[in-house]
C-alpha atoms as a PDB file:
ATOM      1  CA  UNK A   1      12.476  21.703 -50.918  1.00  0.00           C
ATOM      2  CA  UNK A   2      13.693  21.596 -47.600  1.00  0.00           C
ATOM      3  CA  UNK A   3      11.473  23.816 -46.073  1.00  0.00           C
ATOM      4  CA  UNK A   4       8.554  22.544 -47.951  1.00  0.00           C
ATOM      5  CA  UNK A   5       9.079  18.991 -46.467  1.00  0.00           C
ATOM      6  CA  UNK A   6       9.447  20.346 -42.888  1.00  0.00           C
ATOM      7  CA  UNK A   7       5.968  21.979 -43.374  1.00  0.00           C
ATOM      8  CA  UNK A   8       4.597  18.732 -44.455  1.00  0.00           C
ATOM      9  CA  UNK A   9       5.822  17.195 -41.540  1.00  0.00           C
ATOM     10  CA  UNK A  10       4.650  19.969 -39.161  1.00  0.00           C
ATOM     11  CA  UNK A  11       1.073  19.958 -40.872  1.00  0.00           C
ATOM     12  CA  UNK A  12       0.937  15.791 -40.711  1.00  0.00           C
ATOM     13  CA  UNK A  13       1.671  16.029 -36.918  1.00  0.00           C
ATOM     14  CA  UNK A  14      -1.303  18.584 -36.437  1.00  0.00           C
ATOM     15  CA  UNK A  15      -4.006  16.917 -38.610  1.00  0.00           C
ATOM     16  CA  UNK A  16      -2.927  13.324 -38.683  1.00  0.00           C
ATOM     17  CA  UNK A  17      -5.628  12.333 -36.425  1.00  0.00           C
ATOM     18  CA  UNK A  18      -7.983  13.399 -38.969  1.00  0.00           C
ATOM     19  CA  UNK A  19      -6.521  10.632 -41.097  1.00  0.00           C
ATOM     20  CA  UNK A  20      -8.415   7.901 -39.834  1.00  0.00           C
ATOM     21  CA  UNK A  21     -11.810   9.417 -40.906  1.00  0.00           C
ATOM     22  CA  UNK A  22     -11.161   7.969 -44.331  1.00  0.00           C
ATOM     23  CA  UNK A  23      -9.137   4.940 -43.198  1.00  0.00           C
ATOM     24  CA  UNK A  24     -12.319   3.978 -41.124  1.00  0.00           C
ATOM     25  CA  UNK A  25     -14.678   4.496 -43.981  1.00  0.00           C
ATOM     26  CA  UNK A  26     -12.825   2.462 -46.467  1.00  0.00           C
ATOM     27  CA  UNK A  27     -12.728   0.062 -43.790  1.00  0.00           C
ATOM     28  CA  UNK A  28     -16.562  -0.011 -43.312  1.00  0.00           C
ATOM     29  CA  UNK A  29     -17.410   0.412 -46.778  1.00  0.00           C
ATOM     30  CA  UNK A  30     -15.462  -1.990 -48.806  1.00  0.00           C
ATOM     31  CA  UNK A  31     -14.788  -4.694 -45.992  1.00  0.00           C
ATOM     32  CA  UNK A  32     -16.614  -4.715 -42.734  1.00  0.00           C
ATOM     33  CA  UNK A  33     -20.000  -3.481 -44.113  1.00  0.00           C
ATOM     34  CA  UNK A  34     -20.424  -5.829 -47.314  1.00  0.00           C
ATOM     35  CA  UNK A  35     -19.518  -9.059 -44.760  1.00  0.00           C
ATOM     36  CA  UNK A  36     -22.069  -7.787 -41.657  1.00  0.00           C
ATOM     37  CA  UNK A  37     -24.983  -6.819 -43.872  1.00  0.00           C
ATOM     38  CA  UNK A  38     -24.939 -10.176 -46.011  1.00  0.00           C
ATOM     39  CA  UNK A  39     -24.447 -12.102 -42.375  1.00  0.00           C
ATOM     40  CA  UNK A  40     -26.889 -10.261 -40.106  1.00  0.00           C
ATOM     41  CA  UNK A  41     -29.752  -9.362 -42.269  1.00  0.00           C
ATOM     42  CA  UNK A  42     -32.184 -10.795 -41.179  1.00  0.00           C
ATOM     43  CA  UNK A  43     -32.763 -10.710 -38.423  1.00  0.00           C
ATOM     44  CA  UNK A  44     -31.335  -7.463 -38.046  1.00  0.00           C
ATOM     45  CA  UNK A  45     -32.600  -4.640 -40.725  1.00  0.00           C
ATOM     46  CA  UNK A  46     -30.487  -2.626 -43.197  1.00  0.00           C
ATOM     47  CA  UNK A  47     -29.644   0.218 -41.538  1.00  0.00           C
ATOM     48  CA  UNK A  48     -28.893  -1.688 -38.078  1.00  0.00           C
ATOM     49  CA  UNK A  49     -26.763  -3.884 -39.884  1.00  0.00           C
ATOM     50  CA  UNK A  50     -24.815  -0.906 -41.179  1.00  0.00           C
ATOM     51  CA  UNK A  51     -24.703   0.641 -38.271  1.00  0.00           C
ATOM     52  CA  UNK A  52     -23.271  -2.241 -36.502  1.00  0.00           C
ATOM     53  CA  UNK A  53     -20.257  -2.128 -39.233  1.00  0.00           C
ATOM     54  CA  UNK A  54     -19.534   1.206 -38.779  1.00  0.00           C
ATOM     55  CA  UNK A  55     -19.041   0.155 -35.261  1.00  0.00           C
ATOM     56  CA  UNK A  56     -16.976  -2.661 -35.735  1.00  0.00           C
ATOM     57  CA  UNK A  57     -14.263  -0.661 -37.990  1.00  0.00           C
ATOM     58  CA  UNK A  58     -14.149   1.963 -35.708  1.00  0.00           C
ATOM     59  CA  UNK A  59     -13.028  -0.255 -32.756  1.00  0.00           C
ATOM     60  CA  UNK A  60     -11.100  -2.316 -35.118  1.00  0.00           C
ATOM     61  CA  UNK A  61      -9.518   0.573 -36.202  1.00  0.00           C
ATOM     62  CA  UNK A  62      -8.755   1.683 -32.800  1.00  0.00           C
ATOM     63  CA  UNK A  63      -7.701  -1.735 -31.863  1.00  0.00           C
ATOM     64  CA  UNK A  64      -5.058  -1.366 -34.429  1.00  0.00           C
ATOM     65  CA  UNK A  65      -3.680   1.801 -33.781  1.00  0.00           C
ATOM     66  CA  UNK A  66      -3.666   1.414 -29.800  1.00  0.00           C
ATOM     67  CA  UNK A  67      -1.803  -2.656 -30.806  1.00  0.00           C
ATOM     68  CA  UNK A  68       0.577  -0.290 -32.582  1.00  0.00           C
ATOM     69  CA  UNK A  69       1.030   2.599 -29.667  1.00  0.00           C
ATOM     70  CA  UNK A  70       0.799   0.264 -26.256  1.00  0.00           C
ATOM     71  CA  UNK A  71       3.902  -1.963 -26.761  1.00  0.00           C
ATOM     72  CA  UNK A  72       6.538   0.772 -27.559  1.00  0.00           C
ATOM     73  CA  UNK A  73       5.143   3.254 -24.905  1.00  0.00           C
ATOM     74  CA  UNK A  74       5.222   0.716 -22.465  1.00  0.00           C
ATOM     75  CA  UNK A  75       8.722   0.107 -22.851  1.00  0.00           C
ATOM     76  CA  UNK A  76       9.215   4.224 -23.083  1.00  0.00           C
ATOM     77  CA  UNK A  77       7.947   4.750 -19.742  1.00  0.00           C
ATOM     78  CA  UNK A  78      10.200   2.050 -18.394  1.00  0.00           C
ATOM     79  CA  UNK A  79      13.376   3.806 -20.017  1.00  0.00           C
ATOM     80  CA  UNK A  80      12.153   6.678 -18.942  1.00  0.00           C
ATOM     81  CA  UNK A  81      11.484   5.517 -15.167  1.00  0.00           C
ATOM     82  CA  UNK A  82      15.091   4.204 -15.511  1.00  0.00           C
ATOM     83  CA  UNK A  83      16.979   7.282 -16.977  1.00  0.00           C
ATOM     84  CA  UNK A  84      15.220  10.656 -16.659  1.00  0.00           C
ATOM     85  CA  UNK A  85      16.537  11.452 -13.110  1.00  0.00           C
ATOM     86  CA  UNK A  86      19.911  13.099 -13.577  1.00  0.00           C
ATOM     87  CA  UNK A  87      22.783  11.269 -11.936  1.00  0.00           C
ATOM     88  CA  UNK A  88      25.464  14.325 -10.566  1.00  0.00           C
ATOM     89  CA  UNK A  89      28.646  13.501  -8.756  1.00  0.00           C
ATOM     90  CA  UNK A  90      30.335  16.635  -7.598  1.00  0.00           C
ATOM     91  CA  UNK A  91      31.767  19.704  -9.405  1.00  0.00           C
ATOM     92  CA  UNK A  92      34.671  19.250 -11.225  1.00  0.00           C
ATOM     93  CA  UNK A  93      37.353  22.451 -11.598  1.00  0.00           C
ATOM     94  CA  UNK A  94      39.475  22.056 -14.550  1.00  0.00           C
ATOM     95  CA  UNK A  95      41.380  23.978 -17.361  1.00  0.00           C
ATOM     96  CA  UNK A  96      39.783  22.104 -20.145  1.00  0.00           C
ATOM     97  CA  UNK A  97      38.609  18.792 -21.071  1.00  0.00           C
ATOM     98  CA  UNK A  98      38.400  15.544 -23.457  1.00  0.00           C
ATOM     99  CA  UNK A  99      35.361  15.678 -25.710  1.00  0.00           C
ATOM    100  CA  UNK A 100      34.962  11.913 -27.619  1.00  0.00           C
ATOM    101  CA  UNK A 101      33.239  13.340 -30.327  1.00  0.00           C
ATOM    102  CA  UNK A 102      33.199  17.395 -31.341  1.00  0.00           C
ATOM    103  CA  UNK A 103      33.691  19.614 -34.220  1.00  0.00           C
ATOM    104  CA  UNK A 104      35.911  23.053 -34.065  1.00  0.00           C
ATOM    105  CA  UNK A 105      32.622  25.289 -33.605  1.00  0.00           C
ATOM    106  CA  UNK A 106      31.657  23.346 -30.692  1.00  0.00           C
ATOM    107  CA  UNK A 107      35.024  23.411 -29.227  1.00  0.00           C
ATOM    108  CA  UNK A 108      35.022  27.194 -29.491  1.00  0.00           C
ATOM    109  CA  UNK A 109      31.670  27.868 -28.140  1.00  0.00           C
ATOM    110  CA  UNK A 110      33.069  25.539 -24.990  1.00  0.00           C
ATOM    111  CA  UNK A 111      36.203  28.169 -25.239  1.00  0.00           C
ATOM    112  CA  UNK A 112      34.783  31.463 -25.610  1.00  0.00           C
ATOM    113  CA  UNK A 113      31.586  31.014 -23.455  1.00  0.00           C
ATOM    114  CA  UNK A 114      32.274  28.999 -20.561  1.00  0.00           C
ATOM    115  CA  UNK A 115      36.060  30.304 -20.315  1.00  0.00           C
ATOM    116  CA  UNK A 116      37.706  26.954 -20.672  1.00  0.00           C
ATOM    117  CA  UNK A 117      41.567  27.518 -21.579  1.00  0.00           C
ATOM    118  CA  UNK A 118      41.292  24.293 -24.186  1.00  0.00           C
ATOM    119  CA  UNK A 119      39.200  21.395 -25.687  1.00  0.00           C
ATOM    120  CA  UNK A 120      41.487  18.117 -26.636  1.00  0.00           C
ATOM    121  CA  UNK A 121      39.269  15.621 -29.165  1.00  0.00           C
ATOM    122  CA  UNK A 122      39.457  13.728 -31.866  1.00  0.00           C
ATOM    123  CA  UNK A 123      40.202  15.143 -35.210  1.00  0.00           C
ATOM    124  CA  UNK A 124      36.623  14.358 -36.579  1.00  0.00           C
ATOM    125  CA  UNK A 125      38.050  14.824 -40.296  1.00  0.00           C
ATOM    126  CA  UNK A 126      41.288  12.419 -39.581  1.00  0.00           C
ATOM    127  CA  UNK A 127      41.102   9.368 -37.637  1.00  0.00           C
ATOM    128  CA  UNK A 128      43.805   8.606 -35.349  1.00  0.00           C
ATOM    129  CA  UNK A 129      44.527  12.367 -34.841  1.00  0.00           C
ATOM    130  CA  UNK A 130      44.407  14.367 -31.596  1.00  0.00           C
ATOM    131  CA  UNK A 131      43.468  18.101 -31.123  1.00  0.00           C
ATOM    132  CA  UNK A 132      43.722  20.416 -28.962  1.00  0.00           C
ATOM    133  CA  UNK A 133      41.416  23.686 -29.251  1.00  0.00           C
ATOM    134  CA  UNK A 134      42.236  26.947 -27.648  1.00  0.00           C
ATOM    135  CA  UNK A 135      41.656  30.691 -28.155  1.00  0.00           C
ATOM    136  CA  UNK A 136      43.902  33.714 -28.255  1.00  0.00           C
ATOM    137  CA  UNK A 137      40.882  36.308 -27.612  1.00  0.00           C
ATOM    138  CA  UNK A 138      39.703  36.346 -31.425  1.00  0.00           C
ATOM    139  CA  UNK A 139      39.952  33.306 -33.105  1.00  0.00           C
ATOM    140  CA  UNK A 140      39.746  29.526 -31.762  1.00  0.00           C
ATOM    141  CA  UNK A 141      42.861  27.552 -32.557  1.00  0.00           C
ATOM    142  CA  UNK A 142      43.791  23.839 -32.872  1.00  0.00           C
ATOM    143  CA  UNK A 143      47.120  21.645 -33.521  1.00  0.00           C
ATOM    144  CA  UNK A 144      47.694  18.058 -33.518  1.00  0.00           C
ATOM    145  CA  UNK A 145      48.720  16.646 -29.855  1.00  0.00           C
ATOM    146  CA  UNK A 146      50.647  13.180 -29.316  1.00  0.00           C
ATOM    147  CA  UNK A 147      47.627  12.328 -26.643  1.00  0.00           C
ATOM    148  CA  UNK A 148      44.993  14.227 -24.832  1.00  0.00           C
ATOM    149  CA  UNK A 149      46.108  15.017 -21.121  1.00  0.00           C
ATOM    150  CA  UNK A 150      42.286  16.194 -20.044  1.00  0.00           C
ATOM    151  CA  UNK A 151      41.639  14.899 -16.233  1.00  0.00           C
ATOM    152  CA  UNK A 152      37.825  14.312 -17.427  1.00  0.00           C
ATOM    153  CA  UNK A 153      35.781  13.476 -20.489  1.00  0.00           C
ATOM    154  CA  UNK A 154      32.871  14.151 -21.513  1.00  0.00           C
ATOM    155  CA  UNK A 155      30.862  11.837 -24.330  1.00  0.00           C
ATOM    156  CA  UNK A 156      27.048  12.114 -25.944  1.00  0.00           C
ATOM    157  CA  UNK A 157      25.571   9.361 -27.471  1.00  0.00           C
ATOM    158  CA  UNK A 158      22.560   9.162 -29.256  1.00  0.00           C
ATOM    159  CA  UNK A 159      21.045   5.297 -30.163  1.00  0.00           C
ATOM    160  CA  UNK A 160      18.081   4.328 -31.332  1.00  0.00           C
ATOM    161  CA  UNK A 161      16.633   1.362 -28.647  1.00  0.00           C
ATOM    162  CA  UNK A 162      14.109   0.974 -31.150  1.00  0.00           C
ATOM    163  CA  UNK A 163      12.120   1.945 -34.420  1.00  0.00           C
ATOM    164  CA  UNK A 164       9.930   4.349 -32.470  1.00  0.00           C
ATOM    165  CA  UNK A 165      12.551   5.056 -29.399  1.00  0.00           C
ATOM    166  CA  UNK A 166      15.810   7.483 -29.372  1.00  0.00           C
ATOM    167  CA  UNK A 167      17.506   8.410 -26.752  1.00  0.00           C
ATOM    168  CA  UNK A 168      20.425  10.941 -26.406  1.00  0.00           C
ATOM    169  CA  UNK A 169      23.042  10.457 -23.423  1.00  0.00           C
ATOM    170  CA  UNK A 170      25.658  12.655 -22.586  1.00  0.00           C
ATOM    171  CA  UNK A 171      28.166  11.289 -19.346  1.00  0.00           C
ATOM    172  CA  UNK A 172      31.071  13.301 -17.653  1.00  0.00           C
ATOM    173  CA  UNK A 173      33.474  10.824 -16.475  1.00  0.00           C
ATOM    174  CA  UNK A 174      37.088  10.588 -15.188  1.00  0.00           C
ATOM    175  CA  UNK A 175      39.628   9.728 -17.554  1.00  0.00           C
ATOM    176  CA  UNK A 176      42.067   7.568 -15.250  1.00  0.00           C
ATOM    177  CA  UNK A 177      39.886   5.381 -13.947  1.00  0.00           C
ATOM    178  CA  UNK A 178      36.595   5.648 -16.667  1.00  0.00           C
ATOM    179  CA  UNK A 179      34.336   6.227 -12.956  1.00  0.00           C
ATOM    180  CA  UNK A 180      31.443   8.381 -14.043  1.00  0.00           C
ATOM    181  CA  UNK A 181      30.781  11.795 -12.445  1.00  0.00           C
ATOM    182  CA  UNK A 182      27.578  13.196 -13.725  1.00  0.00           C
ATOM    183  CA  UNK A 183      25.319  11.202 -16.665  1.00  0.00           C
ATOM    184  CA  UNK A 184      21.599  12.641 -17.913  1.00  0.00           C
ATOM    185  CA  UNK A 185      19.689  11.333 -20.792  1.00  0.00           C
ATOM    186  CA  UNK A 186      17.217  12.292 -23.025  1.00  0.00           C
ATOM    187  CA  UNK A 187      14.428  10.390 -24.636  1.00  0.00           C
ATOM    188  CA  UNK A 188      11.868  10.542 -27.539  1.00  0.00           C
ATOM    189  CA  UNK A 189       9.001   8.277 -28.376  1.00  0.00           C
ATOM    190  CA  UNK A 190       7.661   8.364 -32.115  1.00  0.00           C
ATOM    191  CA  UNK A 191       4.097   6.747 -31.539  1.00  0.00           C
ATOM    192  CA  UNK A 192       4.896   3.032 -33.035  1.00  0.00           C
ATOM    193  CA  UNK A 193       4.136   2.019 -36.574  1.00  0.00           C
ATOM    194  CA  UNK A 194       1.005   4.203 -37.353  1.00  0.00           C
ATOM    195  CA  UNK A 195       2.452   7.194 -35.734  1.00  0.00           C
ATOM    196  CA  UNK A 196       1.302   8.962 -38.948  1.00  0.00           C
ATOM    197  CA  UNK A 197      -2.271   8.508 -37.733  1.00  0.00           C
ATOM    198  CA  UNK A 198      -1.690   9.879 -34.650  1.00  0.00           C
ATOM    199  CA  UNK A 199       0.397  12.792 -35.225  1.00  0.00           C
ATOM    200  CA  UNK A 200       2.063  14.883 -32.779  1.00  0.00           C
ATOM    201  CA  UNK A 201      -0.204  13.409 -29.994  1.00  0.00           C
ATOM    202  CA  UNK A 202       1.714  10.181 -30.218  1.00  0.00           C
ATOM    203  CA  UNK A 203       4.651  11.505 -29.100  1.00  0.00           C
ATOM    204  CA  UNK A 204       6.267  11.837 -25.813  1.00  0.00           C
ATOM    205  CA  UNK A 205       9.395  12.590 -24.586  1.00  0.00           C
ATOM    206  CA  UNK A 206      11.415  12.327 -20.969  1.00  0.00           C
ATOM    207  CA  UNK A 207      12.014  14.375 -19.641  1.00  0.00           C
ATOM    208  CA  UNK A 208       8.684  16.009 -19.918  1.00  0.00           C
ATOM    209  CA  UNK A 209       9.374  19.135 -20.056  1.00  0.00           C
ATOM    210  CA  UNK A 210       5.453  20.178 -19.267  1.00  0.00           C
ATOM    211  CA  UNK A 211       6.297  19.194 -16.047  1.00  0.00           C
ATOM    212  CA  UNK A 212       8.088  21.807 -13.343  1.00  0.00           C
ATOM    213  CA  UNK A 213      10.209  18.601 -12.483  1.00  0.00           C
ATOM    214  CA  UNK A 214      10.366  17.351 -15.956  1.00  0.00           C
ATOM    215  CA  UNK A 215      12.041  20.737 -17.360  1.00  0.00           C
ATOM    216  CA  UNK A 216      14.291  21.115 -14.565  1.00  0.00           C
ATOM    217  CA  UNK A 217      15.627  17.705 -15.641  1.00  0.00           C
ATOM    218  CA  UNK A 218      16.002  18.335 -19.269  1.00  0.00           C
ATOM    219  CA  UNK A 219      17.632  21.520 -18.607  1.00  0.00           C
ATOM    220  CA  UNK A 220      19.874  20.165 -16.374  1.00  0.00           C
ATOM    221  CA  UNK A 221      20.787  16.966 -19.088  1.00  0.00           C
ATOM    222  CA  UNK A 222      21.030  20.143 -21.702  1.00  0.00           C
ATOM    223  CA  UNK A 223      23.157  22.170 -19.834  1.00  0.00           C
ATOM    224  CA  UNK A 224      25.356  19.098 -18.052  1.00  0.00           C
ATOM    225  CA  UNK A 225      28.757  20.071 -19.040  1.00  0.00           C
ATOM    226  CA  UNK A 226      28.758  23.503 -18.093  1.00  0.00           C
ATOM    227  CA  UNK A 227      27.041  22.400 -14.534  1.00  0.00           C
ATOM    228  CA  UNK A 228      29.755  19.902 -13.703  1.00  0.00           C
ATOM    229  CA  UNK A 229      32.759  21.242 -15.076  1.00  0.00           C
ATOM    230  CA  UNK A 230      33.904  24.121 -14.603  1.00  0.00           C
ATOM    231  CA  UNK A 231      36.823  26.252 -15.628  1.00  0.00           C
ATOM    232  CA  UNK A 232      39.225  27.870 -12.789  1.00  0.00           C
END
């Protein structure tokens, strides 16, 4: 079922354009046509009169969907005028570090690929509980820890600013004195309420990765942690 629902999704996003062919000729047919031909005829003849109706529910059609679109990309491209330039500090050398929110496979791929000694974070299964990950050279480890003792932290956030706007931060940030050191973000716009109509052509996302400068800046927010901290 799952996979049948992602394909649905992937083949909406390709033909949802096409979507609006019938949408405008319901439109025409049953509302705008009916009202212009009984109005305009005379002096205008049948067919012109038609024709005319067609017109108007194709640009009211558009001036729905574009109502729809405009606001939220507007607003978009001002979050992402605000947030898609990576903000890095300096390097940071440590053993390990504080992670608000991880689970143990995360913690071990921190471990075992970027040569961390340990990960200290919350237990995600236990509130109030502290870990501490580490690795003996085959399996990742945790136990329970009074309080982490990490010099940094390092959090990821995801919100939604709005129904058609998500944005994922991460921030690296000193522990003592909560200054930041490095923060990236990433952002994704749906296409508004008739997104359905527009498919995968209403989206947009910023970084742009289409752009030279637009993937170097997603990689970088993708890759953050292992750019500005570093084990010994």
């Amino acid at each position: 079922m799952g996979d049948l629902l992602i394909g649905v999704g992937i083949l909406l996003a390709i033909i949802g354009p096409l979507l609006l062919i019938p949408v405008a000729w319901l439109l025409y047919r049953y509302a705008i046509r009916p009202l212009v031909v009984r109005i305009a005829t005379p002096p205008l003849s049948t067919d012109s009169a038609r024709g005319l109706a067609l017109g108007i529910a194709v640009g009211l059609l558009a001036a729905v969907i574009a109502a729809s679109y405009l606001p939220g990309k507007q607003q978009f491209d001002a979050l992402c005028a605000q947030h898609s330039q990576p903000q890095m500090g300096r390097r940071v050398y440590v053993e390990g570090f504080y992670a608000d929110k991880i689970f143990p496979y995360q913690a071990a791929g921190y471990i075992r690929d970027q040569g961390f000694t340990f990960i200290e974070a919350p237990d995600p299964y236990e509130p109030g509980v502290y870990l501490r990950y580490t690795f003996d050279g085959s399996e990742t480890h945790s136990e329970a820890i009074e309080s982490p003792t990490s010099l940094f932290g390092f959090r990821q956030t995801f919100s939604e600013v709005s129904s058609s706007i998500t944005m994922t931060e991460k921030v690296i940030y000193e522990i003592s004195t909560g200054s930041e050191v490095a923060r990236a973000a990433d952002l994704v716009y749906m296409g508004g309420p008739f997104s359905l109509f527009l498919g995968s052509y209403a989206t947009a996302s910023c970084p742009d990765i289409r752009t030279p400068e637009g993937s170097a800046d997603f990689k970088t927010f993708y890759n953050l942690e292992s750019l500005v901290l570093h084990s010994r």
